[in-house]
C-alpha atoms as a PDB file:
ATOM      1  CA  UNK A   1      36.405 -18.603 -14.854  1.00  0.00           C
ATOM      2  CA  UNK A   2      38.523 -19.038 -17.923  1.00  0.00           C
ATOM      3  CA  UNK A   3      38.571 -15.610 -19.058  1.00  0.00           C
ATOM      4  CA  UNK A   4      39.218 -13.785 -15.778  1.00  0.00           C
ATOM      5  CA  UNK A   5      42.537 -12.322 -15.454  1.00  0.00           C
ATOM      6  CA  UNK A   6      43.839 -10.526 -12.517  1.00  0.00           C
ATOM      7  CA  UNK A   7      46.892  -8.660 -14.970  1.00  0.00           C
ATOM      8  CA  UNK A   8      44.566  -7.540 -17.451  1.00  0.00           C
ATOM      9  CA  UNK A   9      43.195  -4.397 -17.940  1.00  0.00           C
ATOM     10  CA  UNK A  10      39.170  -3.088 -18.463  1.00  0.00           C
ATOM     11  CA  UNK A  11      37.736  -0.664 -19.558  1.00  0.00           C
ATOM     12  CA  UNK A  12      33.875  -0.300 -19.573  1.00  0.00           C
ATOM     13  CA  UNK A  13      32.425   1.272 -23.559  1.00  0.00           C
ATOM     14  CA  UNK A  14      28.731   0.741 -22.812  1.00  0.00           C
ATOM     15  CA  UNK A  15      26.205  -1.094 -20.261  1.00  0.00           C
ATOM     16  CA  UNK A  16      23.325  -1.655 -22.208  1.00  0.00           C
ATOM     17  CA  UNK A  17      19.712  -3.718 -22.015  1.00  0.00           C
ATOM     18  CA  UNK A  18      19.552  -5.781 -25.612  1.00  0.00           C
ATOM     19  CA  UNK A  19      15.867  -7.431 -26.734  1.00  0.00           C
ATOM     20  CA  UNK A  20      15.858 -10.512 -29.467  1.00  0.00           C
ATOM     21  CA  UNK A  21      12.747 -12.222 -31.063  1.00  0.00           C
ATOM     22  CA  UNK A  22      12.823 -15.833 -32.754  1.00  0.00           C
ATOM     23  CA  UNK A  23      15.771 -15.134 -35.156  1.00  0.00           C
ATOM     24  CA  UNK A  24      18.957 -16.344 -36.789  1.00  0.00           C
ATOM     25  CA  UNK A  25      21.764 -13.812 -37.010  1.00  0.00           C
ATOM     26  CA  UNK A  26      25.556 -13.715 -38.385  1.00  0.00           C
ATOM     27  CA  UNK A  27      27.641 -10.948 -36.531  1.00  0.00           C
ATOM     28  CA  UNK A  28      30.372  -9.656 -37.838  1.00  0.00           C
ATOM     29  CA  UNK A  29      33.955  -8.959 -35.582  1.00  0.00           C
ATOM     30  CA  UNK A  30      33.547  -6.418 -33.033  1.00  0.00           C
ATOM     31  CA  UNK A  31      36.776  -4.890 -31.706  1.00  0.00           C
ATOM     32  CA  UNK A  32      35.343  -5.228 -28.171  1.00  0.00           C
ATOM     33  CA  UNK A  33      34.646  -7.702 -25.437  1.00  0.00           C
ATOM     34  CA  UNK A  34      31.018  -8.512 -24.102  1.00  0.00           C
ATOM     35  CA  UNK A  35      29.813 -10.027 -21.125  1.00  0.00           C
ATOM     36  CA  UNK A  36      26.482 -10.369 -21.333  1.00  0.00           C
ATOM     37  CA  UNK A  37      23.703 -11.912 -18.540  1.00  0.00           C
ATOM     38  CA  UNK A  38      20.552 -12.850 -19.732  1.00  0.00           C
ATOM     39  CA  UNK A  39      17.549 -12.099 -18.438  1.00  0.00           C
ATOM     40  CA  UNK A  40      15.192 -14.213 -19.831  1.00  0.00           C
ATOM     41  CA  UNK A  41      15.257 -16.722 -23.151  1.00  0.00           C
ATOM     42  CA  UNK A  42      17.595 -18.815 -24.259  1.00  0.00           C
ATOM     43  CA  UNK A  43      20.575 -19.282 -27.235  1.00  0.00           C
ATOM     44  CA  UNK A  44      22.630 -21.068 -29.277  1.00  0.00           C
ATOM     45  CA  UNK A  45      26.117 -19.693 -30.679  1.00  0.00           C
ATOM     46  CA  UNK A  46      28.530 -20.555 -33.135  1.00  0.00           C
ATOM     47  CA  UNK A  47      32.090 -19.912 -34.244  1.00  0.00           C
ATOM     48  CA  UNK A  48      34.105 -22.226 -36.097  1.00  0.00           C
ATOM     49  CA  UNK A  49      33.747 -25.736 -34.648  1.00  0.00           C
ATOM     50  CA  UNK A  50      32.616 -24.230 -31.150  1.00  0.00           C
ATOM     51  CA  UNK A  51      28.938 -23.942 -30.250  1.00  0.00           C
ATOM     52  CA  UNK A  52      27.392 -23.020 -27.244  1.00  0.00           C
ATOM     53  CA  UNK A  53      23.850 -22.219 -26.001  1.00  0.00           C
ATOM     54  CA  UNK A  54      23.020 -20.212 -23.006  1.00  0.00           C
ATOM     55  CA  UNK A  55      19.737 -19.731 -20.724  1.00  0.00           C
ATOM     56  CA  UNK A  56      18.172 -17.589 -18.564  1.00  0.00           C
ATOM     57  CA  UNK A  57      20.576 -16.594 -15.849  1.00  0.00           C
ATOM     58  CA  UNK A  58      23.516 -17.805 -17.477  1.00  0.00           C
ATOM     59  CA  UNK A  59      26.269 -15.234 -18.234  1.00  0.00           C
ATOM     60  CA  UNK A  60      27.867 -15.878 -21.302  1.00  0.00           C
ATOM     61  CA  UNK A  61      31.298 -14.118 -22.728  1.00  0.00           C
ATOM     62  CA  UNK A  62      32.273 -13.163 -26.649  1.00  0.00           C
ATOM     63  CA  UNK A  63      35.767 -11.775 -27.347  1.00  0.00           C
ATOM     64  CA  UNK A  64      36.710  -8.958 -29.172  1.00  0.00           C
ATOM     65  CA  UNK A  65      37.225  -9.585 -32.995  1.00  0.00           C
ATOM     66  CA  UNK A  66      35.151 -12.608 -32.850  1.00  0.00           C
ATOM     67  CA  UNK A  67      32.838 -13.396 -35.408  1.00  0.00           C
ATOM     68  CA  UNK A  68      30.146 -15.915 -34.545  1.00  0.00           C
ATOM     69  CA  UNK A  69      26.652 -17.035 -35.638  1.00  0.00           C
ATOM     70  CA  UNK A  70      23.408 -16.680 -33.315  1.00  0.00           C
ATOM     71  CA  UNK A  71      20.281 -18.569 -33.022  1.00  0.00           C
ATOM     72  CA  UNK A  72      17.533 -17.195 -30.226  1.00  0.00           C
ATOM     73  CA  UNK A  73      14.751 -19.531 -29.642  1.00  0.00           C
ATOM     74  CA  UNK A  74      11.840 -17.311 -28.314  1.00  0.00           C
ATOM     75  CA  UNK A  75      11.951 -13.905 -26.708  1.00  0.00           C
ATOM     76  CA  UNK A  76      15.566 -13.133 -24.958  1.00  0.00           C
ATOM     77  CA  UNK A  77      16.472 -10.137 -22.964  1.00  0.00           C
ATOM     78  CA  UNK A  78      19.709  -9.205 -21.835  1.00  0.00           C
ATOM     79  CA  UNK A  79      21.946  -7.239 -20.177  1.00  0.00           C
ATOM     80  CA  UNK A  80      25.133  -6.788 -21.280  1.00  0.00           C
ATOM     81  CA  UNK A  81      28.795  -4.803 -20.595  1.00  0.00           C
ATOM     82  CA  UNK A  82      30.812  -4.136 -23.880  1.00  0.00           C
ATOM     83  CA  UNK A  83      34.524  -3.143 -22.587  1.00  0.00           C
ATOM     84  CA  UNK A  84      37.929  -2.672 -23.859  1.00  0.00           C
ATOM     85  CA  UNK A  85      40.926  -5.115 -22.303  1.00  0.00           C
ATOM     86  CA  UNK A  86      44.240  -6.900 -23.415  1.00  0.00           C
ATOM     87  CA  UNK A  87      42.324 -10.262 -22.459  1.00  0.00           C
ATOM     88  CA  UNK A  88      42.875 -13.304 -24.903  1.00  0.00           C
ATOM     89  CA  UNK A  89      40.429 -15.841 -24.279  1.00  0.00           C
ATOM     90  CA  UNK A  90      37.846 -17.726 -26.265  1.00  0.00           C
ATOM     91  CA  UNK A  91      33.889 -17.787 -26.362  1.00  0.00           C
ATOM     92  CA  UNK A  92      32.279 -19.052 -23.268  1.00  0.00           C
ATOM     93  CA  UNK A  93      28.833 -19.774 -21.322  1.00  0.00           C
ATOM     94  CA  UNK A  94      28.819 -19.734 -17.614  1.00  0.00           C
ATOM     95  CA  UNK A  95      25.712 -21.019 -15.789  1.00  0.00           C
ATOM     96  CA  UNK A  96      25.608 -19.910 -12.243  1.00  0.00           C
ATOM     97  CA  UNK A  97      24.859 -21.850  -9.024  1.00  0.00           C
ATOM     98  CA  UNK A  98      23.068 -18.237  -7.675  1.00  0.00           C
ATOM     99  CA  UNK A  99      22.187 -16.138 -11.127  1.00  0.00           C
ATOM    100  CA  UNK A 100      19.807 -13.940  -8.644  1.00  0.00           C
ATOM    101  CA  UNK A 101      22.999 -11.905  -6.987  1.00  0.00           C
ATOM    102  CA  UNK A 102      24.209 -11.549 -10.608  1.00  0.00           C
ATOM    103  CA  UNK A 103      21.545  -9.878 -11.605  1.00  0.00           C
ATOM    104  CA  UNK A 104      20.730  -7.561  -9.126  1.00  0.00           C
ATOM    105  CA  UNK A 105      24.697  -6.209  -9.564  1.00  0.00           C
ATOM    106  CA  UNK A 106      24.115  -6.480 -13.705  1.00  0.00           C
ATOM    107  CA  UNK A 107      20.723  -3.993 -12.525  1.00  0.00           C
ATOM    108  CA  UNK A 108      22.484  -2.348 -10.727  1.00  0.00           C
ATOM    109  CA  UNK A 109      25.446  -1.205 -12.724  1.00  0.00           C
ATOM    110  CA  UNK A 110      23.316  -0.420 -15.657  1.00  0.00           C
ATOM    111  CA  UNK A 111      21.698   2.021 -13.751  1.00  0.00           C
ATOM    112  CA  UNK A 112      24.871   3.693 -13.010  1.00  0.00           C
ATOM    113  CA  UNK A 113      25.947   4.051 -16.085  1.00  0.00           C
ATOM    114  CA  UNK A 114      23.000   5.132 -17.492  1.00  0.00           C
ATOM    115  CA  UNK A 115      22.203   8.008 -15.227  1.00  0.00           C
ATOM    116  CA  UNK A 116      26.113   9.194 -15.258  1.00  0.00           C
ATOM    117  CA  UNK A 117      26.210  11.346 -12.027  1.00  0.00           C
ATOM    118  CA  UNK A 118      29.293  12.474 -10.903  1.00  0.00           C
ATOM    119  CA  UNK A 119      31.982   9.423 -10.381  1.00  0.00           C
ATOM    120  CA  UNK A 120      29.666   7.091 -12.275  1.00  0.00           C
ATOM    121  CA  UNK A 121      32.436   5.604 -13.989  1.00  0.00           C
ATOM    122  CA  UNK A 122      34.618   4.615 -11.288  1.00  0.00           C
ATOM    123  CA  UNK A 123      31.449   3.505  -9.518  1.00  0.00           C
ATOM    124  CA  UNK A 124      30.285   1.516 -12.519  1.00  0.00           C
ATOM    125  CA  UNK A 125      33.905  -0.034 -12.684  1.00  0.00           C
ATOM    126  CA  UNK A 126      33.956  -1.170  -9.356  1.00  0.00           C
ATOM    127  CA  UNK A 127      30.712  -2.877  -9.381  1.00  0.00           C
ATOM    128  CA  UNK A 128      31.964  -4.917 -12.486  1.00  0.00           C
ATOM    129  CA  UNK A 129      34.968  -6.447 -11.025  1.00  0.00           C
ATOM    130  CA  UNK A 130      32.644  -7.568  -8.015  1.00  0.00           C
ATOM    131  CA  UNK A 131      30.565  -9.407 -11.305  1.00  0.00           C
ATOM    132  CA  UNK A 132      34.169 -10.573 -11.582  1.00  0.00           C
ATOM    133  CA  UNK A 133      35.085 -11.127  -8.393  1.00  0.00           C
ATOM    134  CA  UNK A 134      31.760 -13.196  -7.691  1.00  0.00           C
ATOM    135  CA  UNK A 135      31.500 -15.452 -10.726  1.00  0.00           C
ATOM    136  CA  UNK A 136      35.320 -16.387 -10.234  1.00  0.00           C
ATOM    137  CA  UNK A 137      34.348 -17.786  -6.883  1.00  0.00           C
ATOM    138  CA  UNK A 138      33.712 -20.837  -7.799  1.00  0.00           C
ATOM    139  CA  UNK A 139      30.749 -19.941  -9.998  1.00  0.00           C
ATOM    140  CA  UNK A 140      29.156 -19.716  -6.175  1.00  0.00           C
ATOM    141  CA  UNK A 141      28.600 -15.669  -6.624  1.00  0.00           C
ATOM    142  CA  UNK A 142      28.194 -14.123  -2.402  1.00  0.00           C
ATOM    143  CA  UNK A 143      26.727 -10.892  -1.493  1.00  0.00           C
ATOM    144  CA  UNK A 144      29.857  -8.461  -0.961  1.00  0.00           C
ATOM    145  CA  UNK A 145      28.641  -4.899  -1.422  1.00  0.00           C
ATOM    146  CA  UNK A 146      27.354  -2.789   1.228  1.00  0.00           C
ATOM    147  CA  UNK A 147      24.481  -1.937  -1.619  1.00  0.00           C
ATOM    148  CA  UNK A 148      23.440  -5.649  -1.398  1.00  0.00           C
ATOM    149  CA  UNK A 149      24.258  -6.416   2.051  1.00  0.00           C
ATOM    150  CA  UNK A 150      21.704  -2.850   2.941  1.00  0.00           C
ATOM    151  CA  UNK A 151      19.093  -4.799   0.685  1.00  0.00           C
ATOM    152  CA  UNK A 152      19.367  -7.711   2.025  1.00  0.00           C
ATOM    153  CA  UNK A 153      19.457  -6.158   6.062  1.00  0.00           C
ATOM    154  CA  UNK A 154      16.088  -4.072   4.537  1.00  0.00           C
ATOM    155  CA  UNK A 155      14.669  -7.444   3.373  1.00  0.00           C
ATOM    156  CA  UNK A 156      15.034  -9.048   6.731  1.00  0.00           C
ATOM    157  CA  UNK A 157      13.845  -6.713   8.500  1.00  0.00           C
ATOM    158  CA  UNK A 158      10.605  -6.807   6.158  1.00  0.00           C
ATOM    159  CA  UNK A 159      10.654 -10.101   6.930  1.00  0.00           C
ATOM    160  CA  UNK A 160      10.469  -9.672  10.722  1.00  0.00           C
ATOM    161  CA  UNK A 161       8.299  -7.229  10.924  1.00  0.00           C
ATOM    162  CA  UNK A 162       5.647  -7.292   8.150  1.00  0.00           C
ATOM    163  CA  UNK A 163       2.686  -7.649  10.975  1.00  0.00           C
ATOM    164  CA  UNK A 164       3.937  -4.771  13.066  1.00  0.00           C
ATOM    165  CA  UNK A 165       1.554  -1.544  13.383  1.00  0.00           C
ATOM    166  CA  UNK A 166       4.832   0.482  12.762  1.00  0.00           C
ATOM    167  CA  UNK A 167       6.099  -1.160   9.666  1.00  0.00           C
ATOM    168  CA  UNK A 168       6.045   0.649   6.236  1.00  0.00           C
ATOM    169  CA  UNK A 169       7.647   0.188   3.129  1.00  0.00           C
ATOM    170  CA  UNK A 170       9.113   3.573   2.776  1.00  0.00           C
ATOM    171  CA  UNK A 171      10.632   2.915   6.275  1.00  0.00           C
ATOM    172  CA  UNK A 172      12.341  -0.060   4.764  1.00  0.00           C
ATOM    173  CA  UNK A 173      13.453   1.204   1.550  1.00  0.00           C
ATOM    174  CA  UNK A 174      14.563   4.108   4.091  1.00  0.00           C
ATOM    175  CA  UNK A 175      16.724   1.756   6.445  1.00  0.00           C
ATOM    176  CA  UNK A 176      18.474   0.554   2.908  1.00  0.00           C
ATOM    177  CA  UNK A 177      19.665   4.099   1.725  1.00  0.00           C
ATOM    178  CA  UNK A 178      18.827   3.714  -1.605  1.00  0.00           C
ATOM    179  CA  UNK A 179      16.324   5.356  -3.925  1.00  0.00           C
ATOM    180  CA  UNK A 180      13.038   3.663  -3.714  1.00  0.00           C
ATOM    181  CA  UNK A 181      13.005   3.112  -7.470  1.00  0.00           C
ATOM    182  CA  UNK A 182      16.499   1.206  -7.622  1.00  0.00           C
ATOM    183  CA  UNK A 183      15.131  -0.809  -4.170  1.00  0.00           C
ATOM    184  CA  UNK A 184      12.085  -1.617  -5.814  1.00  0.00           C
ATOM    185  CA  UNK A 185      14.026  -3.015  -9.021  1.00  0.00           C
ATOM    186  CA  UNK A 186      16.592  -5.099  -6.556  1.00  0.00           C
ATOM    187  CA  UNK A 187      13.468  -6.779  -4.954  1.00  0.00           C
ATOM    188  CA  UNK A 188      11.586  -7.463  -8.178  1.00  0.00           C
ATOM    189  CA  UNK A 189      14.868  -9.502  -9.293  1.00  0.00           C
ATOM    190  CA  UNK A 190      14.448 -11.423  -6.337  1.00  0.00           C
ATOM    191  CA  UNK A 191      10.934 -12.271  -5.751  1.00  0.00           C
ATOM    192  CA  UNK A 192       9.624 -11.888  -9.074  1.00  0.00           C
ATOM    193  CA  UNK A 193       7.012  -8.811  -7.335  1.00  0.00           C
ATOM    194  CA  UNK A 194       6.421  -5.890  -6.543  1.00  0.00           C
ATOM    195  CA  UNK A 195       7.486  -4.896  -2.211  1.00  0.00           C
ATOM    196  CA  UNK A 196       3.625  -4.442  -1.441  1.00  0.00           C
ATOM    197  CA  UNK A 197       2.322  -7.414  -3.532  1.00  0.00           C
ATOM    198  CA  UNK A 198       4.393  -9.301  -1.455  1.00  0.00           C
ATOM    199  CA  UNK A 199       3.855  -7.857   1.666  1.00  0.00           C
ATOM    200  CA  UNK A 200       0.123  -8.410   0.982  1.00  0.00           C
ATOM    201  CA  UNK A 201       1.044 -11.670   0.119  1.00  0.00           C
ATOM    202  CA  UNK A 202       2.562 -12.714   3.964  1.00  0.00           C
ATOM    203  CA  UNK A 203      -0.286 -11.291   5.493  1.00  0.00           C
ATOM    204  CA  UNK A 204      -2.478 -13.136   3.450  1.00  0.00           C
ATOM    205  CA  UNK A 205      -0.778 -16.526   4.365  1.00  0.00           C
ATOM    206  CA  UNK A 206      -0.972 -15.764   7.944  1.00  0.00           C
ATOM    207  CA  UNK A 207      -4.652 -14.775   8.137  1.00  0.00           C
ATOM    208  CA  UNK A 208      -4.908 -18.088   6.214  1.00  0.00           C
ATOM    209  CA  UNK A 209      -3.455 -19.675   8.735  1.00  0.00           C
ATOM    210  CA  UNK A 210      -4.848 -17.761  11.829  1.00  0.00           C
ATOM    211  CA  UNK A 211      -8.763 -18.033  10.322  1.00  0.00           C
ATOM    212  CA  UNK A 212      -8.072 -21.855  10.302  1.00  0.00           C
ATOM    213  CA  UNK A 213      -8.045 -22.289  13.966  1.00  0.00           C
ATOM    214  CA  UNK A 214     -11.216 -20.966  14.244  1.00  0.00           C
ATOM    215  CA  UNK A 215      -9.814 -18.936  17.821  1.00  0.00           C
ATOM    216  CA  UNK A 216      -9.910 -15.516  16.496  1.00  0.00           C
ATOM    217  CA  UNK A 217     -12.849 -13.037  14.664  1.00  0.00           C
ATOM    218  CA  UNK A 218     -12.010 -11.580  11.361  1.00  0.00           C
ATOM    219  CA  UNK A 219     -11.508  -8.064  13.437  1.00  0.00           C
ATOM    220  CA  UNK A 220      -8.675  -9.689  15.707  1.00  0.00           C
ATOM    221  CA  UNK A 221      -7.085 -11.975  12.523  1.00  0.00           C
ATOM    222  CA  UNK A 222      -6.840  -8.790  10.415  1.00  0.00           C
ATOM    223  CA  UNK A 223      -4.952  -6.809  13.256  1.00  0.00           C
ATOM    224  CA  UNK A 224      -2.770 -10.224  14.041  1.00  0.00           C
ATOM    225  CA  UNK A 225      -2.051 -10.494  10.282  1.00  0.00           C
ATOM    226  CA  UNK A 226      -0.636  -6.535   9.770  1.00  0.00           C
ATOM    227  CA  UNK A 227      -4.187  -5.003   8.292  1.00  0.00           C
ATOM    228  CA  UNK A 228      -5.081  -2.420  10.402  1.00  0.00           C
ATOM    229  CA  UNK A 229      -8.166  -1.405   8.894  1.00  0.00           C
ATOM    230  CA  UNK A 230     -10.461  -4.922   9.223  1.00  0.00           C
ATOM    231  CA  UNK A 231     -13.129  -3.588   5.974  1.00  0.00           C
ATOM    232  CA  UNK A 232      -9.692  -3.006   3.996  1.00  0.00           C
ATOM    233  CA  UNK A 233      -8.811  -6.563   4.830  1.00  0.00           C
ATOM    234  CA  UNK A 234     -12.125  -7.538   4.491  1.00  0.00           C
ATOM    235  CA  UNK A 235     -11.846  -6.374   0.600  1.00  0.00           C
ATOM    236  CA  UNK A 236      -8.633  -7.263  -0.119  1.00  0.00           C
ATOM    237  CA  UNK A 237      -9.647 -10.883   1.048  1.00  0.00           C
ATOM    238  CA  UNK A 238     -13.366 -11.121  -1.048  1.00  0.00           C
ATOM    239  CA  UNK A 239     -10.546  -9.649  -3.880  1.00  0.00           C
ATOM    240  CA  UNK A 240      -8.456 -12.122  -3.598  1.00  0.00           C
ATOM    241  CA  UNK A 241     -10.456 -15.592  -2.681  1.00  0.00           C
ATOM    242  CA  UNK A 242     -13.817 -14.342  -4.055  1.00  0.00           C
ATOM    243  CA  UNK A 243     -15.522 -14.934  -0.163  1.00  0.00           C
ATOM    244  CA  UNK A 244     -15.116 -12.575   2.477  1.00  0.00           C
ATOM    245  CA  UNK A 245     -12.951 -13.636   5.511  1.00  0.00           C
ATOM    246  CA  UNK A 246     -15.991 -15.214   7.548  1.00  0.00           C
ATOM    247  CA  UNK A 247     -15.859 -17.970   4.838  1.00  0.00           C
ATOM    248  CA  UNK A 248     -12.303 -18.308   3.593  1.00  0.00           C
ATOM    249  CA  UNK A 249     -11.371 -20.903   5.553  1.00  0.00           C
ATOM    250  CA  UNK A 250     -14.444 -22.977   4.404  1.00  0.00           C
ATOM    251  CA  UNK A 251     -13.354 -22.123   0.768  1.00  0.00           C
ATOM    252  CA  UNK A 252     -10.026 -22.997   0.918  1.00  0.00           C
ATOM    253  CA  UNK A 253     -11.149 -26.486   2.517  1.00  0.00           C
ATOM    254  CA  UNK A 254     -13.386 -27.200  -0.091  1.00  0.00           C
ATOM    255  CA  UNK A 255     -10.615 -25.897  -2.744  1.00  0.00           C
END
């Protein structure tokens, strides 16, 4: 990654979330470095005879005194790490082979900063020379926090366990260590949902799968599928399909 440097120094100003609409802008020098991963949209930047664009889940890097023209087609979101360093390096775009471990760290660290409890800063540092540390890889980013690798062991085990009369979400979010708010942002920038829409959602495609074979009653696919209560399933299902179990099948057939 061009401007990576393992002699130069960083320090972090601000971790901030940034919103754009449909717009043209000219921004003036800044006398610090941003690193910036977007979120959602996409952009074009100029500066001098270089131009860029960048899209969602691409990281893209602006040096400090840099003056540079931007054009953002649609809505973009981003967020983005304004530091200090003694780096000398030029405008850049960086699209990622995995953008989705990015982000979570990105989430992550601008929680961090933002709630500032003791050590934050240290903490905050730390998780941006992983950023670092991952995109230099190769542009092949790999899970090396204990924060991710807990998320991803808590994920698993959801995973493995999602029909099991013992399983809960809190006990999950529990076996991660981590607040339930910051594990329920992690998971929504991987699957794109909420922890108990998708947990509906695999129990769902099982009883799919288990009403199908016509072996079992809507009573014994419920309990196979994770529902322990069969008239909660039996809701959820006329909710979701617009038939109640006894017919899904059929529907889905005809569908």
């Amino acid at each position: 990654m061009g401007f990576i440097n393992e002699n130069v120094s960083i320090k972090i100003l601000e971790v901030c979330f940034m919103s754009f609409d449909i717009t043209s802008v000219q921004v003036a020098a800044r006398p610090y470095h941003a690193l910036a991963f977007r979120l959602c949209g996409s952009a074009s930047f100029s500066h001098d005879k270089l131009n860029l664009s960048t899209d969602t889940g691409d990281l893209f890097y602006i040096p400090a005194n840099y003056s540079y023209e931007a054009s953002y087609q649609g809505k973009n979101e981003i967020l983005v790490i304004h530091f200090e360093s003694d780096l000398n390096s030029k405008m850049d775009n960086y699209r990622l082979n995995n953008p989705h471990i990015v982000s979570v760290l990105f989430h992550r660290l601008y929680d961090i900063w933002n709630e500032k409890s003791q050590g934050y800063y240290y903490r905050a540092l730390s998780i941006m020379c992983e950023i670092l540390e991952n995109i230099s890889a190769g542009q092949t980013p790999v899970f090396q926090s204990e924060t991710i690798k807990a998320f991803e062991n808590a994920v698993d085990y959801m995973e493995n366990n999602y029909t099991s009369d013992e399983f809960s979400i809190n006990k999950t979010i529990e076996m991660a260590h981590m607040s339930n708010t910051y594990f329920r942002k992690l998971f929504y920038a991987k699957f794109n949902m909420t922890p108990i829409r998708y947990l509906i959602s695999k129990r769902l495609i099982l009883a799919e799968k288990l009403l199908s074979t016509g072996k079992y009653s809507v009573k014994e696919v419920a309990e196979m599928s994770g529902f322990c209560d069969v008239k909660y399933f039996s809701r959820l299902v006329k909710k979701e399909y617009g038939v109640p179990p006894a017919k899904l099948y059929c529907h889905i057939t005809k569908k």
